[in-house]
C-alpha atoms as a PDB file:
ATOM      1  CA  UNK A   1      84.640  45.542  89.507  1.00  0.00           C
ATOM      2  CA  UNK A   2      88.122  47.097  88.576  1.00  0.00           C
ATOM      3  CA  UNK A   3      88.412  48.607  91.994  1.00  0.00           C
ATOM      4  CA  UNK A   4      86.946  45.454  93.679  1.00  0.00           C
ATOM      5  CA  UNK A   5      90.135  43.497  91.756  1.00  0.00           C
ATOM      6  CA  UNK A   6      92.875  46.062  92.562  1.00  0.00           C
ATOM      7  CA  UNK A   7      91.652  46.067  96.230  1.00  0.00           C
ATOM      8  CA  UNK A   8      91.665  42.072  96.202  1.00  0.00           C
ATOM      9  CA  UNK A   9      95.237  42.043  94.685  1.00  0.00           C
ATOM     10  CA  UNK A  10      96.207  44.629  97.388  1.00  0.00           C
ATOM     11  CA  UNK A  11      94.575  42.735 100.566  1.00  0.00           C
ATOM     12  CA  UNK A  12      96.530  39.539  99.408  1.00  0.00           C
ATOM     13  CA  UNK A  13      99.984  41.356  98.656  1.00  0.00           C
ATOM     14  CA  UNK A  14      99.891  42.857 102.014  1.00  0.00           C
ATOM     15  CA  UNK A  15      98.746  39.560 104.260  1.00  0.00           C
ATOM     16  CA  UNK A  16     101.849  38.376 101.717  1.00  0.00           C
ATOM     17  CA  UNK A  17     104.404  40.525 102.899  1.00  0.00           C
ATOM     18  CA  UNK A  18     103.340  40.841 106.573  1.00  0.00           C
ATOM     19  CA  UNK A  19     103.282  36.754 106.747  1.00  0.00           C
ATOM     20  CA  UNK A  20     106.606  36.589 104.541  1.00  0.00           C
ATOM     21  CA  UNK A  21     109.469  39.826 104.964  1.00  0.00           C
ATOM     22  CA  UNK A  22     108.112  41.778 107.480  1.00  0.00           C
ATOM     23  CA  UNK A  23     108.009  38.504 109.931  1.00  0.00           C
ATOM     24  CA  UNK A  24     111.558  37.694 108.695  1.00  0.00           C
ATOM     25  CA  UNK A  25     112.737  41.362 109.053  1.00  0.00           C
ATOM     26  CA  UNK A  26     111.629  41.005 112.381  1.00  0.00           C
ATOM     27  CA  UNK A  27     113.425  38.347 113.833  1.00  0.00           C
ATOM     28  CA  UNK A  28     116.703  39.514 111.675  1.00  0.00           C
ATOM     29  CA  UNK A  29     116.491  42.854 114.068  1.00  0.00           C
ATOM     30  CA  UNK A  30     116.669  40.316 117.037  1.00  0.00           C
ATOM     31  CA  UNK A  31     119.158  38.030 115.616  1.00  0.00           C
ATOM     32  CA  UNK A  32     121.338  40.962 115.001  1.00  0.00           C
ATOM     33  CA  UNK A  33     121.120  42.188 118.641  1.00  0.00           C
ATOM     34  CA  UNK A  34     122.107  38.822 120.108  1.00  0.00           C
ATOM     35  CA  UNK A  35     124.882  38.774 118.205  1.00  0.00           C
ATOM     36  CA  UNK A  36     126.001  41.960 119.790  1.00  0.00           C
ATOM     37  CA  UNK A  37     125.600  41.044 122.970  1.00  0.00           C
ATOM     38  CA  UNK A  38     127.306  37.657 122.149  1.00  0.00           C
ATOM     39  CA  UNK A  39     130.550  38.958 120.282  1.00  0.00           C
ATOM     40  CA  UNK A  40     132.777  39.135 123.057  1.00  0.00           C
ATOM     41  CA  UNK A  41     130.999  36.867 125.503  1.00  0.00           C
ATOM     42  CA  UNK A  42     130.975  33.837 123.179  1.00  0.00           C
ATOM     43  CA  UNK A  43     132.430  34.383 119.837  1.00  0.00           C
ATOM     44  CA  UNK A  44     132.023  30.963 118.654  1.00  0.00           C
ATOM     45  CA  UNK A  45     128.235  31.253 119.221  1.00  0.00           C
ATOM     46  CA  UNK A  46     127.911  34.711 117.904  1.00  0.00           C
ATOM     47  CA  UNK A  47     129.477  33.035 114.499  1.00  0.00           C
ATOM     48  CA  UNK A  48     126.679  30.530 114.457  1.00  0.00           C
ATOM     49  CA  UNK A  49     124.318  33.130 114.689  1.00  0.00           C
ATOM     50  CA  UNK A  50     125.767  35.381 111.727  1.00  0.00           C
ATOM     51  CA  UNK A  51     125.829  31.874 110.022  1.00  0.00           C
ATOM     52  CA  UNK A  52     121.674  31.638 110.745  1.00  0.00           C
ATOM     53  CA  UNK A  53     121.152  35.296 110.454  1.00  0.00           C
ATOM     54  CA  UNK A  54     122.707  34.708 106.254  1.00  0.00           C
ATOM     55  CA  UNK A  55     120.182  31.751 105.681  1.00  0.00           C
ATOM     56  CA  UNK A  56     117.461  33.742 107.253  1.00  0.00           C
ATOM     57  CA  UNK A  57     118.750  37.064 104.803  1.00  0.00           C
ATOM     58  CA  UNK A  58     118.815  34.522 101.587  1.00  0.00           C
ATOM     59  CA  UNK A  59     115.212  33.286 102.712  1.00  0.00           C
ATOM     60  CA  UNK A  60     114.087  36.612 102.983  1.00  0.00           C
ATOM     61  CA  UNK A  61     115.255  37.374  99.964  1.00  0.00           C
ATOM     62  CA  UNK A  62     113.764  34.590  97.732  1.00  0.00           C
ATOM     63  CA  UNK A  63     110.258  35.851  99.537  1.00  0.00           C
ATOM     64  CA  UNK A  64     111.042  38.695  98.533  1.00  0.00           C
ATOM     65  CA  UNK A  65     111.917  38.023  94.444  1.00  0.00           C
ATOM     66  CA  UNK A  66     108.447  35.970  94.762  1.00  0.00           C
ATOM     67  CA  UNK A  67     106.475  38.429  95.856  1.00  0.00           C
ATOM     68  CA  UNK A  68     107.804  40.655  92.890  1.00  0.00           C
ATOM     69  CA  UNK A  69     106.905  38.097  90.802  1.00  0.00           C
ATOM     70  CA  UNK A  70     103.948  37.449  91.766  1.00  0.00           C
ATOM     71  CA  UNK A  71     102.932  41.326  91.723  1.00  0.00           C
ATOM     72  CA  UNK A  72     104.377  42.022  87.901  1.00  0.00           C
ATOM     73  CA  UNK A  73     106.598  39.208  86.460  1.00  0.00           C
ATOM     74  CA  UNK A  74     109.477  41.361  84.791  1.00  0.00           C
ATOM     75  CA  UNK A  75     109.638  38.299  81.961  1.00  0.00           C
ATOM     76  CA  UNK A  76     105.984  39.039  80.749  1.00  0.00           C
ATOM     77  CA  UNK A  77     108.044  42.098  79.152  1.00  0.00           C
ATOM     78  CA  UNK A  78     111.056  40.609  78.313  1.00  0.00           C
ATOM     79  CA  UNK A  79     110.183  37.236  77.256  1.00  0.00           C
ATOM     80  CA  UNK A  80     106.994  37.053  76.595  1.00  0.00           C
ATOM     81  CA  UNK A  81     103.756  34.633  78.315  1.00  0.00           C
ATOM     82  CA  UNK A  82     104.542  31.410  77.445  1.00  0.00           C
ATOM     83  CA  UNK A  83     108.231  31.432  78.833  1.00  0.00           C
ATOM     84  CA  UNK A  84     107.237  33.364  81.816  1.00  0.00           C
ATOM     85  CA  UNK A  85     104.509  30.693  82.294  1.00  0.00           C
ATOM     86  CA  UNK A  86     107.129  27.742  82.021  1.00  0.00           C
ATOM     87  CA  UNK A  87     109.274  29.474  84.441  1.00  0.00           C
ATOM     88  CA  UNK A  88     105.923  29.011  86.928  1.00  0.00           C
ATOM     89  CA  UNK A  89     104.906  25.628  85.598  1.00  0.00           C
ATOM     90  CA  UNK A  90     108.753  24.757  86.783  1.00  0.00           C
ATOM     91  CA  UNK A  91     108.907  26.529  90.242  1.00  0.00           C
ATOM     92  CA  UNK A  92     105.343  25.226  91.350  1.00  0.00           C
ATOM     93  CA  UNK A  93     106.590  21.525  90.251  1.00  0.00           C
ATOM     94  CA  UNK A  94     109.627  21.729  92.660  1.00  0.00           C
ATOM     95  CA  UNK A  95     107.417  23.673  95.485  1.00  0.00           C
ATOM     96  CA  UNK A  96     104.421  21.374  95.449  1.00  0.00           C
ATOM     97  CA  UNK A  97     105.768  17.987  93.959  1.00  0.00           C
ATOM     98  CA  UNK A  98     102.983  17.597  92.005  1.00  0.00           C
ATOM     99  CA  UNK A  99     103.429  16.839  88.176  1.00  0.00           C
ATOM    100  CA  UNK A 100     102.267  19.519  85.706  1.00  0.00           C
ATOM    101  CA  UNK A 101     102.182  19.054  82.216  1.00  0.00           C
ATOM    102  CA  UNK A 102     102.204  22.318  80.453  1.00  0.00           C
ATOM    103  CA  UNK A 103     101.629  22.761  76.412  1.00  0.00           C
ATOM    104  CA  UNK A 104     101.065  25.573  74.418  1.00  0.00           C
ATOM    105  CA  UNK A 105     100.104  25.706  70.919  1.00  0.00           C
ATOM    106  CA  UNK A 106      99.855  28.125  68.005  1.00  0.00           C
ATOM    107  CA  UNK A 107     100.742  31.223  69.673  1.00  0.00           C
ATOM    108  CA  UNK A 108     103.925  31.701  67.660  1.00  0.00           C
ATOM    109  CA  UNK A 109     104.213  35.323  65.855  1.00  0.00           C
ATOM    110  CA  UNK A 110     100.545  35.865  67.703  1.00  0.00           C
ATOM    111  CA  UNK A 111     100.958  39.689  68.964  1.00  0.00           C
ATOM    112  CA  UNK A 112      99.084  39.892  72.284  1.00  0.00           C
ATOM    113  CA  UNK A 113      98.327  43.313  74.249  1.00  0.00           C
ATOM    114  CA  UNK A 114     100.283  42.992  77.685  1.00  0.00           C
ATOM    115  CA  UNK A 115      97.161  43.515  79.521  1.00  0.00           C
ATOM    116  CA  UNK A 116      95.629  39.889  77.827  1.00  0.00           C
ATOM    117  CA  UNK A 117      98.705  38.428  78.688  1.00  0.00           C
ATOM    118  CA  UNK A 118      99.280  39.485  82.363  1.00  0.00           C
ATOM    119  CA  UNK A 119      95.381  38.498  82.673  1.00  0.00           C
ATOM    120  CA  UNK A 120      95.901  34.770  81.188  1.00  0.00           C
ATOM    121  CA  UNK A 121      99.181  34.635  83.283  1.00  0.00           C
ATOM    122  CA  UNK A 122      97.433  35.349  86.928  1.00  0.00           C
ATOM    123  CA  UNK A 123      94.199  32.915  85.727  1.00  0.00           C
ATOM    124  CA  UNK A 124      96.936  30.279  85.000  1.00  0.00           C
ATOM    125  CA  UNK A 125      98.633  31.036  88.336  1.00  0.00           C
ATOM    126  CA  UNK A 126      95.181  31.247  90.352  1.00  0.00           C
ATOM    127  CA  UNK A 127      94.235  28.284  89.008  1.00  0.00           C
ATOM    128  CA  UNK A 128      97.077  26.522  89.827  1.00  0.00           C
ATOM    129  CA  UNK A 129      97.431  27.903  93.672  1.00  0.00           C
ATOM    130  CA  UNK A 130      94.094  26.622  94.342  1.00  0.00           C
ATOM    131  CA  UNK A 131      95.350  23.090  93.142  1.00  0.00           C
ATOM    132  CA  UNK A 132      97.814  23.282  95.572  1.00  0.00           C
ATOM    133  CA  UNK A 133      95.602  24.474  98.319  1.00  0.00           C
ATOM    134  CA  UNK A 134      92.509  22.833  97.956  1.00  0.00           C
ATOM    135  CA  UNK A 135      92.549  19.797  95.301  1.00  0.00           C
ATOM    136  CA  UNK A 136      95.017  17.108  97.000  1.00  0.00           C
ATOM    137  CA  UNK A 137      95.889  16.620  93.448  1.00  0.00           C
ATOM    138  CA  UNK A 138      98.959  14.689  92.158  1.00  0.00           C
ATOM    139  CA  UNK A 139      98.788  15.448  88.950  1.00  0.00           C
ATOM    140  CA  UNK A 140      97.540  18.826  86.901  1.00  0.00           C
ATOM    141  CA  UNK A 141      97.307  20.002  83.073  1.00  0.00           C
ATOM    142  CA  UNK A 142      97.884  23.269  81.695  1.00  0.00           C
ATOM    143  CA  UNK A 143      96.928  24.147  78.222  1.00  0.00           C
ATOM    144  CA  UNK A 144      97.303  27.408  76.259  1.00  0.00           C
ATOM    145  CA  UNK A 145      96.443  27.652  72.576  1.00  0.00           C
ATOM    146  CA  UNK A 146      94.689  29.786  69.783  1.00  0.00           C
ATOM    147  CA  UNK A 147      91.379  29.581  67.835  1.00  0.00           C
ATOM    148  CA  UNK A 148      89.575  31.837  65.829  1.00  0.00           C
ATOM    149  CA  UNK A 149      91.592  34.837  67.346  1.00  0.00           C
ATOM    150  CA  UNK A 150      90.562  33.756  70.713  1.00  0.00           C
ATOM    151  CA  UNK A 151      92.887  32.797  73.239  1.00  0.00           C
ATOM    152  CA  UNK A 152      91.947  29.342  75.099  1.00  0.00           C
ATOM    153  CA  UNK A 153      92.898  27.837  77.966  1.00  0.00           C
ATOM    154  CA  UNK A 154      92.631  24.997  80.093  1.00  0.00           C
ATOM    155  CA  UNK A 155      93.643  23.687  83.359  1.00  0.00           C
ATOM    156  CA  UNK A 156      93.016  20.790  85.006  1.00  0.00           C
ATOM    157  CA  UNK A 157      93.823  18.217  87.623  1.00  0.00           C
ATOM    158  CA  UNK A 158      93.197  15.139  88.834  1.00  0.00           C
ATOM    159  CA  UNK A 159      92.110  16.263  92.533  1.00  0.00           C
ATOM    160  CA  UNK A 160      88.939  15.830  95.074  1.00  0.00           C
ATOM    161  CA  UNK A 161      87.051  17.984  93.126  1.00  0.00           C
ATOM    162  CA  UNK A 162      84.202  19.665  94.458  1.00  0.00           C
ATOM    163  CA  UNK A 163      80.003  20.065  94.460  1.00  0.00           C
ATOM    164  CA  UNK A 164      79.797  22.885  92.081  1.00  0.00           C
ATOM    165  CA  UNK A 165      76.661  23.582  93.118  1.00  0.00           C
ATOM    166  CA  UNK A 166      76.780  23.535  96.861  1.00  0.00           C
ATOM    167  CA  UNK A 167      79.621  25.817  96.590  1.00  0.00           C
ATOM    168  CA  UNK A 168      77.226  28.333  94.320  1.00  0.00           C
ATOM    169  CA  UNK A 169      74.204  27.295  96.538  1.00  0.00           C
ATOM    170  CA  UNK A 170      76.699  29.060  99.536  1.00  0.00           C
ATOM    171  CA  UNK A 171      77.615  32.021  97.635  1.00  0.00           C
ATOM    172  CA  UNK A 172      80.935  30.943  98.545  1.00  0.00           C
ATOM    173  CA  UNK A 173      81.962  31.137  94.671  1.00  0.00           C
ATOM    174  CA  UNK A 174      81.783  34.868  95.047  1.00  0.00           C
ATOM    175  CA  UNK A 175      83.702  35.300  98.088  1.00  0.00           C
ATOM    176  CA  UNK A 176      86.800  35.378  97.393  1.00  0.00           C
ATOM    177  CA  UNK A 177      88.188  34.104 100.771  1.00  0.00           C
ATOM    178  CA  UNK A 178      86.754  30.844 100.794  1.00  0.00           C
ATOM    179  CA  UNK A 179      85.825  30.607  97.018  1.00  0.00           C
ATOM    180  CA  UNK A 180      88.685  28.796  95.223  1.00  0.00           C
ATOM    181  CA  UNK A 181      89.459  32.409  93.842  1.00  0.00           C
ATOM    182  CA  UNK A 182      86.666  31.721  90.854  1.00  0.00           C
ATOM    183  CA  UNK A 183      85.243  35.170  91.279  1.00  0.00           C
ATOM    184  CA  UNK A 184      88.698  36.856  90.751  1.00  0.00           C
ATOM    185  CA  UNK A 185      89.067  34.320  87.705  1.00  0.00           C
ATOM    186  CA  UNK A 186      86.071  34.806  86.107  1.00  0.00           C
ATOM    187  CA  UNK A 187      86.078  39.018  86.885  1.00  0.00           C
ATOM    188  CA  UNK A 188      89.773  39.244  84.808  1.00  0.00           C
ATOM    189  CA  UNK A 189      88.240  37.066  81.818  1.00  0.00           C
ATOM    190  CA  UNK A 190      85.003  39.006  81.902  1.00  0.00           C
ATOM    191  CA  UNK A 191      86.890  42.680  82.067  1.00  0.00           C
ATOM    192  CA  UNK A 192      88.453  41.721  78.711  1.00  0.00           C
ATOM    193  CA  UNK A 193      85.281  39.972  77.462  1.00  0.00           C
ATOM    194  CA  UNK A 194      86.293  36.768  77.917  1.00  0.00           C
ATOM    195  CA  UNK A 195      85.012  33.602  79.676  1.00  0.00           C
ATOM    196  CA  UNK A 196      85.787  31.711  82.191  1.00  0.00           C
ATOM    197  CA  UNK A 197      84.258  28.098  83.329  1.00  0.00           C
ATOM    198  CA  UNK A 198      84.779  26.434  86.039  1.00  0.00           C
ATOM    199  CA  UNK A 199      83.875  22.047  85.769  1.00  0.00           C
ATOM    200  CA  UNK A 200      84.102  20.165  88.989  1.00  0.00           C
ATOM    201  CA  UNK A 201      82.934  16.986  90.672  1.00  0.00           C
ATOM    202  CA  UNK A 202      83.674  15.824  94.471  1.00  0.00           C
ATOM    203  CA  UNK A 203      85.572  13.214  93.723  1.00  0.00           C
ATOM    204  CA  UNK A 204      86.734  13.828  89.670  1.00  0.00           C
ATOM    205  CA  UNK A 205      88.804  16.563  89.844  1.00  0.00           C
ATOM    206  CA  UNK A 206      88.260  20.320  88.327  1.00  0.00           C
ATOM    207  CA  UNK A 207      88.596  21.473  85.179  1.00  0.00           C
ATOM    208  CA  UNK A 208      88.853  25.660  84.485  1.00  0.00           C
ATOM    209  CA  UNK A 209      87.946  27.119  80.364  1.00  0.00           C
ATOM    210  CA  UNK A 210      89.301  29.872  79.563  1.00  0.00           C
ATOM    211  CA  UNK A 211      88.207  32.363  75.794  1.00  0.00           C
ATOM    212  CA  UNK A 212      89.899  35.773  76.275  1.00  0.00           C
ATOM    213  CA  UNK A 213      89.543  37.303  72.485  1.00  0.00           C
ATOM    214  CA  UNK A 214      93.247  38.530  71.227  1.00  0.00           C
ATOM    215  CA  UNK A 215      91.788  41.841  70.778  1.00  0.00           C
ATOM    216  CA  UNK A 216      90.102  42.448  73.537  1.00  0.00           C
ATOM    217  CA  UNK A 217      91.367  45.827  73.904  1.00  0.00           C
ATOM    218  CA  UNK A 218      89.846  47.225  70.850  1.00  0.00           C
ATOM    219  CA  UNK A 219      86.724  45.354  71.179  1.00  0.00           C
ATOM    220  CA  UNK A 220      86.614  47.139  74.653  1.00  0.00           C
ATOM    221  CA  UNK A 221      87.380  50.466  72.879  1.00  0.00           C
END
């Protein structure tokens, strides 16, 4: 299951870069040769493609700091999970438009093992990606808090929903393609036995529970 994760993480990293810089890298190569051939020619059109080719650098560049991000945010060190998760909250509010409400409760002076927190961080972010992909929501919730040394979560929105069951009925739950990413969900919480449930109606919106216990690295020991 660990290998079937890292491989999953890998697959969507590469389709991330090859879609994002490497496309972008691409056409900076060509913009760069045009503006060869246009520097004596037409200097005043060369300038407006050094002027497109700096947007198109800056561009690349923001890909590029998101795709770091997304692979190990630096803050889960510095910082710590819930600023590192405010800083998402914040940048998928101005990408999407849709209004997230994010709270977090009782996890002052809680120690947490880096591996529990990078795991709640990428549910959190999974869950929310697949808001903006699939739920046509305009609103979403995200709650972090703790409870009998457990670590709970909950996110929800105010989307289409979906038939649970038709979705389980297709196996498409455990595809992770075409399943809302609730395998990959439920496989981190599980690997650090945890749970994860996922609550959904066509029509009402979906609702993911998360229980990750605080020390689920020495229970795993």
């Amino acid at each position: 299951r660990i290998i079937s994760a890292q491989e999953q993480e890998r697959q969507r990293l590469a389709r991330d870069i090859h879609d994002g810089p490497a496309q972008s890298l691409s056409n900076i190569v060509l913009k760069c040769e045009l503006c060869e051939k246009l520097l004596d020619r037409d200097p005043e059109r060369a300038r407006e493609q050094i002027n497109e080719l700096k947007q198109l650098v800056k561009s690349s560049l923001q890909e590029i700091r998101r795709i770091i991000f997304d692979l190990r945010p630096m803050s889960l060190d510095d910082l710590g999970l819930v600023p590192t998760l405010q800083r998402y909250v914040a940048a998928f509010i101005d990408e999407t438009g849709i209004d997230v409400t994010f709270e977090a409760y009782d996890l002052d002076g809680k120690v947490m093992d880096k591996v529990v927190e990078v795991a709640v961080f990428r549910i959190v972010q999974e869950a929310l990606n697949n808001i903006k992909k699939h739920s046509k929501a305009s609103k979403a919730y995200v709650k972090i808090y703790i409870e009998d040394d457990f670590l709970m979560g909950k996110i929800a929105d105010n989307g289409i929903g979906f038939d649970k069951e038709k979705v389980e009925r297709q196996k498409i739950a455990n595809i992770h393609e075409g399943g809302f990413g609730i395998y990959s969900m439920k496989q981190r919480a599980e690997l650090l036995k945890g749970k994860l449930s996922v609550q959904s109606q066509e029509g009402r919106g979906t609702i993911v529970l998360l229980q990750i216990p605080l020390n689920a690295i020495e229970r795993e020991g």
